[in-house]
N, C-alpha and C. Protein backbone atom coordinates (compact mmCIF):
# COMPACT_ATOMS: atom_id res chain seq x y z
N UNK A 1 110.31 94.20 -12.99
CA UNK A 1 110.97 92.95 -13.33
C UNK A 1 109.93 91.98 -13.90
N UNK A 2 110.47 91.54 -15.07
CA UNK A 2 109.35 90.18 -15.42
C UNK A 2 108.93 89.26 -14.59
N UNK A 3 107.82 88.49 -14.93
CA UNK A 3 107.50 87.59 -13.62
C UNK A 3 108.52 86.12 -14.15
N UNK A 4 108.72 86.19 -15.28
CA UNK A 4 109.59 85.01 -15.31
C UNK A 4 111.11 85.32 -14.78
N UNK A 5 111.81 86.24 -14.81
CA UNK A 5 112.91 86.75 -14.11
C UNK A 5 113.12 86.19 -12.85
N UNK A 6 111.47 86.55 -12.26
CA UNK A 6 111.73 86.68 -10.93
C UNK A 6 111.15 85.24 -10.37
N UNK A 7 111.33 84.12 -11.06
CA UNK A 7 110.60 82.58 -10.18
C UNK A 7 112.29 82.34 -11.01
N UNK A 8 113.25 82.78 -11.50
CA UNK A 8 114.27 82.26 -11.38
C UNK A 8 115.21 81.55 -10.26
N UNK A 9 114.99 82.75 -9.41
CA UNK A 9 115.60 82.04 -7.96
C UNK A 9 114.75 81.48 -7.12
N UNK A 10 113.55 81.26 -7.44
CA UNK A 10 112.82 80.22 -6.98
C UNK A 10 112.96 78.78 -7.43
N UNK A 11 113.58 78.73 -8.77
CA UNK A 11 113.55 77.26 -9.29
C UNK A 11 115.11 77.04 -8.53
N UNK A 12 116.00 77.85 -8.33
CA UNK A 12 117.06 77.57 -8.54
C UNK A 12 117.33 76.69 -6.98
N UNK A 13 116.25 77.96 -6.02
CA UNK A 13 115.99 77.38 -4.65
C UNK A 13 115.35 76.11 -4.19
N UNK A 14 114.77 76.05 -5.07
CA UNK A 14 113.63 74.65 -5.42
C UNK A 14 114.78 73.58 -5.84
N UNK A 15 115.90 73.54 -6.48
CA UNK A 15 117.43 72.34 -7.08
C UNK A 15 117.96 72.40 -6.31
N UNK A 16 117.61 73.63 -5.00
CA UNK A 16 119.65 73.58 -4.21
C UNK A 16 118.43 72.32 -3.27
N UNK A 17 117.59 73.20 -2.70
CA UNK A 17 116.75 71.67 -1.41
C UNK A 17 116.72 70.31 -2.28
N UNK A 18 116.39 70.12 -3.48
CA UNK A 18 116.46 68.50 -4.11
C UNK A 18 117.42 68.03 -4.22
N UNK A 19 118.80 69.08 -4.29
CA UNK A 19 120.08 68.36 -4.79
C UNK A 19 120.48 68.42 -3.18
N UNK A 20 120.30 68.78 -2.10
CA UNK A 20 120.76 68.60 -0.78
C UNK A 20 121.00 67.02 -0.44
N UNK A 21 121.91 66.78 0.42
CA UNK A 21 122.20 65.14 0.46
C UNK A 21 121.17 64.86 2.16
N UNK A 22 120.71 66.31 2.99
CA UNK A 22 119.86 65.85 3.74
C UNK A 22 118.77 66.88 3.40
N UNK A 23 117.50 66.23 3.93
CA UNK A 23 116.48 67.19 3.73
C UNK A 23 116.64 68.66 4.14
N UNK A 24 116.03 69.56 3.88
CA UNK A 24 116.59 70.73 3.84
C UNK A 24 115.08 71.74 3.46
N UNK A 25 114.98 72.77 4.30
CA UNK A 25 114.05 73.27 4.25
C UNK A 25 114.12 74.84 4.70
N UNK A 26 113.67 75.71 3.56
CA UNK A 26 114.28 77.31 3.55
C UNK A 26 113.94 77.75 5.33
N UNK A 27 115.19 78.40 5.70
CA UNK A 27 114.77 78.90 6.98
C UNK A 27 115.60 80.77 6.25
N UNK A 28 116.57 81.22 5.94
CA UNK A 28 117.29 82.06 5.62
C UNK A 28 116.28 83.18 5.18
N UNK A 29 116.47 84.20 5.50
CA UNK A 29 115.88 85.49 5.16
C UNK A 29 115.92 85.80 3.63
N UNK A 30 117.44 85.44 3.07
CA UNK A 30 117.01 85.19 0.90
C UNK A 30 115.91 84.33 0.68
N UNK A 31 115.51 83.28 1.66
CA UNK A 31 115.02 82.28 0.87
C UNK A 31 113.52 82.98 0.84
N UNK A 32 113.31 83.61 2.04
CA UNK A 32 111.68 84.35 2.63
C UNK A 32 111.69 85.11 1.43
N UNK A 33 113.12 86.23 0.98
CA UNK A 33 112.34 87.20 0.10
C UNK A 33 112.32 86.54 -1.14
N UNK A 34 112.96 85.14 -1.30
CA UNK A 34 113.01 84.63 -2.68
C UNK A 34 111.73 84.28 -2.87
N UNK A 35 110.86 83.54 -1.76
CA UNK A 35 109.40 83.00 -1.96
C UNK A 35 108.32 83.66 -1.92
N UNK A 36 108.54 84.84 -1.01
CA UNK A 36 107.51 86.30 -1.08
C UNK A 36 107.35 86.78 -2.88
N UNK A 37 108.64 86.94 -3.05
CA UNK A 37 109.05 87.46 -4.83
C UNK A 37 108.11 86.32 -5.55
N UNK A 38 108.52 85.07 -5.20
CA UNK A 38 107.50 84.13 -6.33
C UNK A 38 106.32 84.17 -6.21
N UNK A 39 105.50 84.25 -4.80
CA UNK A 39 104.10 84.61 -4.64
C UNK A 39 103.97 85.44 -5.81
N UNK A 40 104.50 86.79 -5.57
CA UNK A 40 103.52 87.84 -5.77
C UNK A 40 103.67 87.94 -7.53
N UNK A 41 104.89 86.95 -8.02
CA UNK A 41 105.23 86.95 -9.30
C UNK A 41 103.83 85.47 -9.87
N UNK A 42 103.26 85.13 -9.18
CA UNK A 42 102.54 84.03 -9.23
C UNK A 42 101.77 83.21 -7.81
N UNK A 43 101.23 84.12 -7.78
CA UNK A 43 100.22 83.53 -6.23
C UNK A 43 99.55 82.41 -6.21
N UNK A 44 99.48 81.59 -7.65
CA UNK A 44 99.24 79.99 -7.29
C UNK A 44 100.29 79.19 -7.49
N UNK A 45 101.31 79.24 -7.04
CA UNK A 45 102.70 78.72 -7.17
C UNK A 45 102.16 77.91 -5.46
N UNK A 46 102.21 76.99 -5.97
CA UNK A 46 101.54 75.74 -4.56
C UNK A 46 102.30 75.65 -3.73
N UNK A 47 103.82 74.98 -4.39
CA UNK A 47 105.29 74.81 -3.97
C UNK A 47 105.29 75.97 -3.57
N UNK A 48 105.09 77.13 -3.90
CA UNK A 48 106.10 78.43 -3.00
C UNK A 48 105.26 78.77 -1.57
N UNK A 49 103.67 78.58 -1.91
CA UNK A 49 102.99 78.39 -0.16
C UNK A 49 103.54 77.53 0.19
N UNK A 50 103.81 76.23 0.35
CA UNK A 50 103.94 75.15 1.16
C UNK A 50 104.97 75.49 1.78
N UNK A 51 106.51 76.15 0.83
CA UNK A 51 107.60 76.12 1.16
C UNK A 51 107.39 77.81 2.42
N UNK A 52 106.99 78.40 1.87
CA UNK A 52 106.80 79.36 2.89
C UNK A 52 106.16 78.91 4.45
N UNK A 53 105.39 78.24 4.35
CA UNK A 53 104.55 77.62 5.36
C UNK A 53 105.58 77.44 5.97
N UNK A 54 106.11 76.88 5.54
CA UNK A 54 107.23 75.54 6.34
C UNK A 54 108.29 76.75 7.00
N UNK A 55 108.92 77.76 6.14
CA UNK A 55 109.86 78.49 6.91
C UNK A 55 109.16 79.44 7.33
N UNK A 56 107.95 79.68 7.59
CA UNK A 56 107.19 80.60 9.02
C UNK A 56 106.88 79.61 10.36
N UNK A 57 106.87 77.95 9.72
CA UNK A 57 106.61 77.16 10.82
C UNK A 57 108.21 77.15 11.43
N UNK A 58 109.12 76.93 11.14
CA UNK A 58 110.48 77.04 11.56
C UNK A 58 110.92 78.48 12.54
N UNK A 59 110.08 79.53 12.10
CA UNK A 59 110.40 80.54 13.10
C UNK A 59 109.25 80.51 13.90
N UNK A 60 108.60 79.31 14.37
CA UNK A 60 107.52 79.78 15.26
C UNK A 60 106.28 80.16 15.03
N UNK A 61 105.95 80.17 13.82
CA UNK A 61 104.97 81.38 13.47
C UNK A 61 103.60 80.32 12.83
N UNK A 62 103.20 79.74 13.57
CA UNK A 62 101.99 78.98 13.22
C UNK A 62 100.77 79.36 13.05
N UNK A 63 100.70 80.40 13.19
CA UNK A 63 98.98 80.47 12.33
C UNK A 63 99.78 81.13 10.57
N UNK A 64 100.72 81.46 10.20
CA UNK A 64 101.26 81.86 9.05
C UNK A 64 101.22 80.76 8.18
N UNK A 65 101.99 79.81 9.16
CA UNK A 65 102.14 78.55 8.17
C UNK A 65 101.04 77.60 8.11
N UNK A 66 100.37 77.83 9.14
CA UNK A 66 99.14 77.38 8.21
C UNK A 66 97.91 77.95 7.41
N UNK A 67 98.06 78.77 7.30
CA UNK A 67 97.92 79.66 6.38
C UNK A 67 98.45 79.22 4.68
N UNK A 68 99.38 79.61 4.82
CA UNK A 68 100.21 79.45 3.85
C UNK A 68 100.12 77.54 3.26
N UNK A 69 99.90 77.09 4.63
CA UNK A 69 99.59 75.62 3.82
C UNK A 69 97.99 75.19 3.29
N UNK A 70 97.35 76.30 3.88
CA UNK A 70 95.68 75.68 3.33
C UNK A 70 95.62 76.49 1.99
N UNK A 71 96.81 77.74 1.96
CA UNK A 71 96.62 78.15 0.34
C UNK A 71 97.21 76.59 -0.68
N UNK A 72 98.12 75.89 -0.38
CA UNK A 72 99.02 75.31 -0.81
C UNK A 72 98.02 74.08 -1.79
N UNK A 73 97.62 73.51 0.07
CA UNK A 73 96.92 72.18 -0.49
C UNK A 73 95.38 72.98 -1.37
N UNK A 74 95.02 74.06 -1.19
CA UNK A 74 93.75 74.23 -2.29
C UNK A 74 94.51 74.54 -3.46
N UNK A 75 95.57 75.14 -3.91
CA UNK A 75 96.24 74.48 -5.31
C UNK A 75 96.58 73.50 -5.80
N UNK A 76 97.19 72.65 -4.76
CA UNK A 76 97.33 71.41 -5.23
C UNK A 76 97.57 70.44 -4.19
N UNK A 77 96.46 69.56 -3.76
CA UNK A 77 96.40 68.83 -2.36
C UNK A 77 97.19 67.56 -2.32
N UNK A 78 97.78 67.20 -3.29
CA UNK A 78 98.73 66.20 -3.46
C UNK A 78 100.05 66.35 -3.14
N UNK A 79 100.60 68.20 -2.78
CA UNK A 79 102.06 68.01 -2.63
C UNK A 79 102.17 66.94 -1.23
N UNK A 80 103.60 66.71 -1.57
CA UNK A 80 103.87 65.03 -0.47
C UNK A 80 104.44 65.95 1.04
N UNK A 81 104.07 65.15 1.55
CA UNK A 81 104.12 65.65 3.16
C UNK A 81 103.06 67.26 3.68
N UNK A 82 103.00 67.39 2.87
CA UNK A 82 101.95 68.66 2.94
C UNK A 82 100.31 68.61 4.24
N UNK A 83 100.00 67.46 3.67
CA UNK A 83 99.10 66.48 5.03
C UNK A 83 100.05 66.36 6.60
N UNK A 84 101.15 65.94 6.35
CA UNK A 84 102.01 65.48 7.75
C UNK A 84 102.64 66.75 8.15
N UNK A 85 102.85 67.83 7.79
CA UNK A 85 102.71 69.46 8.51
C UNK A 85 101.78 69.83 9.23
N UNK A 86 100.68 69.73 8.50
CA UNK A 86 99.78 70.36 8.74
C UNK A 86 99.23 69.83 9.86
N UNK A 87 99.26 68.44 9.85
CA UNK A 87 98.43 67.39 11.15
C UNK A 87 99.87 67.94 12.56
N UNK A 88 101.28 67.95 12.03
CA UNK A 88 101.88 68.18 12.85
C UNK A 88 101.83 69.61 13.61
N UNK A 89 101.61 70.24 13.03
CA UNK A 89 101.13 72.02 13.68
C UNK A 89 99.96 71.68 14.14
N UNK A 90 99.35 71.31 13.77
CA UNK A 90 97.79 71.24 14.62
C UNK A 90 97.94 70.29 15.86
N UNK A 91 98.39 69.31 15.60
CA UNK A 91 98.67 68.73 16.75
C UNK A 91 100.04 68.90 18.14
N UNK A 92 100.74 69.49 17.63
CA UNK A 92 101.57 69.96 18.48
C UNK A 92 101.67 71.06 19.00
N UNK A 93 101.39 71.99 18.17
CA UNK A 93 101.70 73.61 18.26
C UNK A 93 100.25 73.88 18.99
N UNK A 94 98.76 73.28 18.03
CA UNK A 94 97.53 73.96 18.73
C UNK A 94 96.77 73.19 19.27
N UNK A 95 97.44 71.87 19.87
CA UNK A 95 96.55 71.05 20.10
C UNK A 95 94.86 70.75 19.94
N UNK A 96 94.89 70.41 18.52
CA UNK A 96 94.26 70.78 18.37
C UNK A 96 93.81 68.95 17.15
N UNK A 97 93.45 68.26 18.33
CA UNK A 97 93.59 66.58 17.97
C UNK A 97 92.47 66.30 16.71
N UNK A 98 91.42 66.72 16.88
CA UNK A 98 90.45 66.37 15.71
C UNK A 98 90.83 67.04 14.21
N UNK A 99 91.25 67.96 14.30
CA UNK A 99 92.04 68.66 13.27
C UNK A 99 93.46 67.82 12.88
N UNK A 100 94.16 67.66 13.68
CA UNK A 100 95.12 67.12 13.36
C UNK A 100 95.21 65.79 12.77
N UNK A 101 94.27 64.83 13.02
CA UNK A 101 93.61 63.71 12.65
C UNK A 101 93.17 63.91 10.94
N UNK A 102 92.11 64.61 11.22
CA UNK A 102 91.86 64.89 9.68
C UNK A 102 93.27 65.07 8.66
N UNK A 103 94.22 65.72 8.85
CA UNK A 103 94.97 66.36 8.45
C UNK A 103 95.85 64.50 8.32
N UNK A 104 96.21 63.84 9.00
CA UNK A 104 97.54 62.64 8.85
C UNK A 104 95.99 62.16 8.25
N UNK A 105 94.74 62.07 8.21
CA UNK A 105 94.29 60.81 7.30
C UNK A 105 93.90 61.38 6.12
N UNK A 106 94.19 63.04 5.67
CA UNK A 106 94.50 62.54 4.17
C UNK A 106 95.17 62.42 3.80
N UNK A 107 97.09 62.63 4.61
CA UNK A 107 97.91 62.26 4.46
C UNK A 107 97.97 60.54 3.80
N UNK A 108 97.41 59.89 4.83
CA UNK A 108 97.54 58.48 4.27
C UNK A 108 96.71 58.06 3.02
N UNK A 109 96.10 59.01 2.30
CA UNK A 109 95.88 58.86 0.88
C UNK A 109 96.47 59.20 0.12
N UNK A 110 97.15 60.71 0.40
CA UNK A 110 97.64 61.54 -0.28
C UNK A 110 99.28 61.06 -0.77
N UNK A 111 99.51 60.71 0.84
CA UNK A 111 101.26 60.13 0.61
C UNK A 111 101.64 59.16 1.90
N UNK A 112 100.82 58.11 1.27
CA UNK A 112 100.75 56.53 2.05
C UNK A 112 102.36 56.03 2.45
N UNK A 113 103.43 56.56 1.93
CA UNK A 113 104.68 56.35 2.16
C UNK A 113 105.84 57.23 3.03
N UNK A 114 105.01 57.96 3.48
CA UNK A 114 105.33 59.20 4.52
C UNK A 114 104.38 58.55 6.02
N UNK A 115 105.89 58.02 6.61
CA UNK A 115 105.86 57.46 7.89
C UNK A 115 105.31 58.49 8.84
N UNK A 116 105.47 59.54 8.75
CA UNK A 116 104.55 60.97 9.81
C UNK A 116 103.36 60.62 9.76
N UNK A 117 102.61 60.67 8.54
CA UNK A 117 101.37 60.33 9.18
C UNK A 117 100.97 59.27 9.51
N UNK A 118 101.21 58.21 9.41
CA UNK A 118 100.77 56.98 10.47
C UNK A 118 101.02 57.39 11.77
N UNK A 119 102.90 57.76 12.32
CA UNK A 119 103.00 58.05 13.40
C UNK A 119 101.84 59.41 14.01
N UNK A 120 101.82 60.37 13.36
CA UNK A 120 100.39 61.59 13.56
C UNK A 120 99.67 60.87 13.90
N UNK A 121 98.87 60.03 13.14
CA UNK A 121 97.60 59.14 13.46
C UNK A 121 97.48 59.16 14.62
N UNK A 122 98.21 57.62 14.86
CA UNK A 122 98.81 57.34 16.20
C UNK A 122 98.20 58.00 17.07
N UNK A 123 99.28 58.98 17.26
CA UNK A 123 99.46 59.94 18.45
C UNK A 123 98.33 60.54 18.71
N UNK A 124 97.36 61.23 17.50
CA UNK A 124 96.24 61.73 17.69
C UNK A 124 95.12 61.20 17.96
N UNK A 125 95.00 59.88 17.86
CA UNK A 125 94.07 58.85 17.93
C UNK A 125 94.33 58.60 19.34
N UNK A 126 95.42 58.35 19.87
CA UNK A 126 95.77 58.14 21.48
C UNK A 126 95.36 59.39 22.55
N UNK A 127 95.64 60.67 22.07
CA UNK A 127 95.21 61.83 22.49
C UNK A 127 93.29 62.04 22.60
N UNK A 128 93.30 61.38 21.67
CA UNK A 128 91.40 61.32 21.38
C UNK A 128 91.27 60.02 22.31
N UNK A 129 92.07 59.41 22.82
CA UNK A 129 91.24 58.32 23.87
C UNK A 129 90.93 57.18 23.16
N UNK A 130 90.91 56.71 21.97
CA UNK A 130 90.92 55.94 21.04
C UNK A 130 91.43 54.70 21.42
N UNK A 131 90.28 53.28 21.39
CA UNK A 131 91.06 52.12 21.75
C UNK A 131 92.59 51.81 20.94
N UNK A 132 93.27 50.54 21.05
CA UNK A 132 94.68 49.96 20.33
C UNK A 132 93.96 49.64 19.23
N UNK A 133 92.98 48.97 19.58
CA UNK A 133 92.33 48.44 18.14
C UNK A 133 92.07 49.53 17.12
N UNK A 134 91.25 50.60 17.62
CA UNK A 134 91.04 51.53 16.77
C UNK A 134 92.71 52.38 16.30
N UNK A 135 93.48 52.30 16.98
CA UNK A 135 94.98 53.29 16.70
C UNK A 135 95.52 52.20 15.74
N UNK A 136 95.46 50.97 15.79
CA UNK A 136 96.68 50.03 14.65
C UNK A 136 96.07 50.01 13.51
N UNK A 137 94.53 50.32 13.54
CA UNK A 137 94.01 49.90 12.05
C UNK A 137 94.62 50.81 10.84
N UNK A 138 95.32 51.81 11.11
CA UNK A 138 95.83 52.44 10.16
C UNK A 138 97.46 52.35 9.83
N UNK A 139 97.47 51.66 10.34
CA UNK A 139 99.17 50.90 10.38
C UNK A 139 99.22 49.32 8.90
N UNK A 140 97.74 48.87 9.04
CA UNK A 140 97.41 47.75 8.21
C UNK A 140 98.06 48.15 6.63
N UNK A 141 98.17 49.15 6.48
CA UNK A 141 98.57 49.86 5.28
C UNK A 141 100.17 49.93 4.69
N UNK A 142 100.69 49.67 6.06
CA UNK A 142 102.07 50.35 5.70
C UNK A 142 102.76 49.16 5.58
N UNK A 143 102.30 47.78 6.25
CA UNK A 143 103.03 46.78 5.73
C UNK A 143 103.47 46.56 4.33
N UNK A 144 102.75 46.60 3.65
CA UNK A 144 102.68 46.55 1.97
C UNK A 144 103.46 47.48 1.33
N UNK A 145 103.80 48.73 1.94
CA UNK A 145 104.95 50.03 1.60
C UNK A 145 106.13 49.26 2.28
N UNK A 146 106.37 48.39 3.46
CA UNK A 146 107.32 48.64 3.88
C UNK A 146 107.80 47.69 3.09
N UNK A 147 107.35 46.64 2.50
CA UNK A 147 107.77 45.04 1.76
C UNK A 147 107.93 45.70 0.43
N UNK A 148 107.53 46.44 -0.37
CA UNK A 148 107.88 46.91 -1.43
C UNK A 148 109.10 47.52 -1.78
N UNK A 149 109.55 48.48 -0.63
CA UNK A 149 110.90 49.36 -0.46
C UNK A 149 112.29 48.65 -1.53
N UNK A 150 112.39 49.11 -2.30
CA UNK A 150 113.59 48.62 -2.99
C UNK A 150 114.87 48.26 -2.40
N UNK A 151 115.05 48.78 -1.11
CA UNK A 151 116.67 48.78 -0.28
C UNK A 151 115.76 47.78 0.43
């Protein structure tokens, strides 16, 4: 099969989650062999690690998905929320606080408008023993996102 054939039902999978009216994230066994198929039709397809990540993190399967997300962000470290996974598996699944930290503060460069990682912060900064003073200073940021919000 051509490799363009076969990222067909990857784009198509990629419109049904954007056109969803709630977020929506492949868990279904088509969607696994639809994103396995796009790998191997294109193994720097960023979107198809991330999205895989995400439905191996949904069955449990955390060293996969992160896996699958450190291929993601070394293609392209800007996909959005991609930081707030990753801090969230590390911090929940492997407790694993200094990691998880790293992970929500490049979030808050990466995608300053994704409320997870402040809340990540937070949490991981509190877990590290971290004064109030030191946990709000990264909150100073979000005022300015939240006053901008068009609604």
């Amino acid at each position: 099969m051509p490799a363009e054939a076969r990222t067909v039902p990857l784009r198509r999978l990629c419109r049904r989650i954007q056109a969803a009216d709630v977020v929506r994230f492949p868990s279904t066994a088509e969607e696994l062999t639809v994103l396995t198929s796009a790998l191997q039709a294109n193994p720097n397809d960023a979107s198809a690690h991330y999205l895989l990540g995400t439905l191996y993190f949904s069955r449990g399967l955390t060293d996969s998905a992160l896996t699958e997300w450190a291929q993601a962000g070394k293609l392209n470290p800007a996909i959005p929320v991609l930081d707030a996974s990753v801090g969230l598996a590390l911090l929940h699944e492997k407790n694993d606080f200094e990691g998880a930290l790293s992970a929500f503060r490049r979030g808050l460069s990466s995608d300053p408008s994704n409320i997870m990682t402040y809340v990540g912060t937070d949490q991981a900064l509190s877990l590290l023993g971290k004064t109030a003073g030191e946990r709000v200073r990264p909150w100073n940021g979000i005022r300015i996102w939240l006053m901008r919000r068009p609604d």
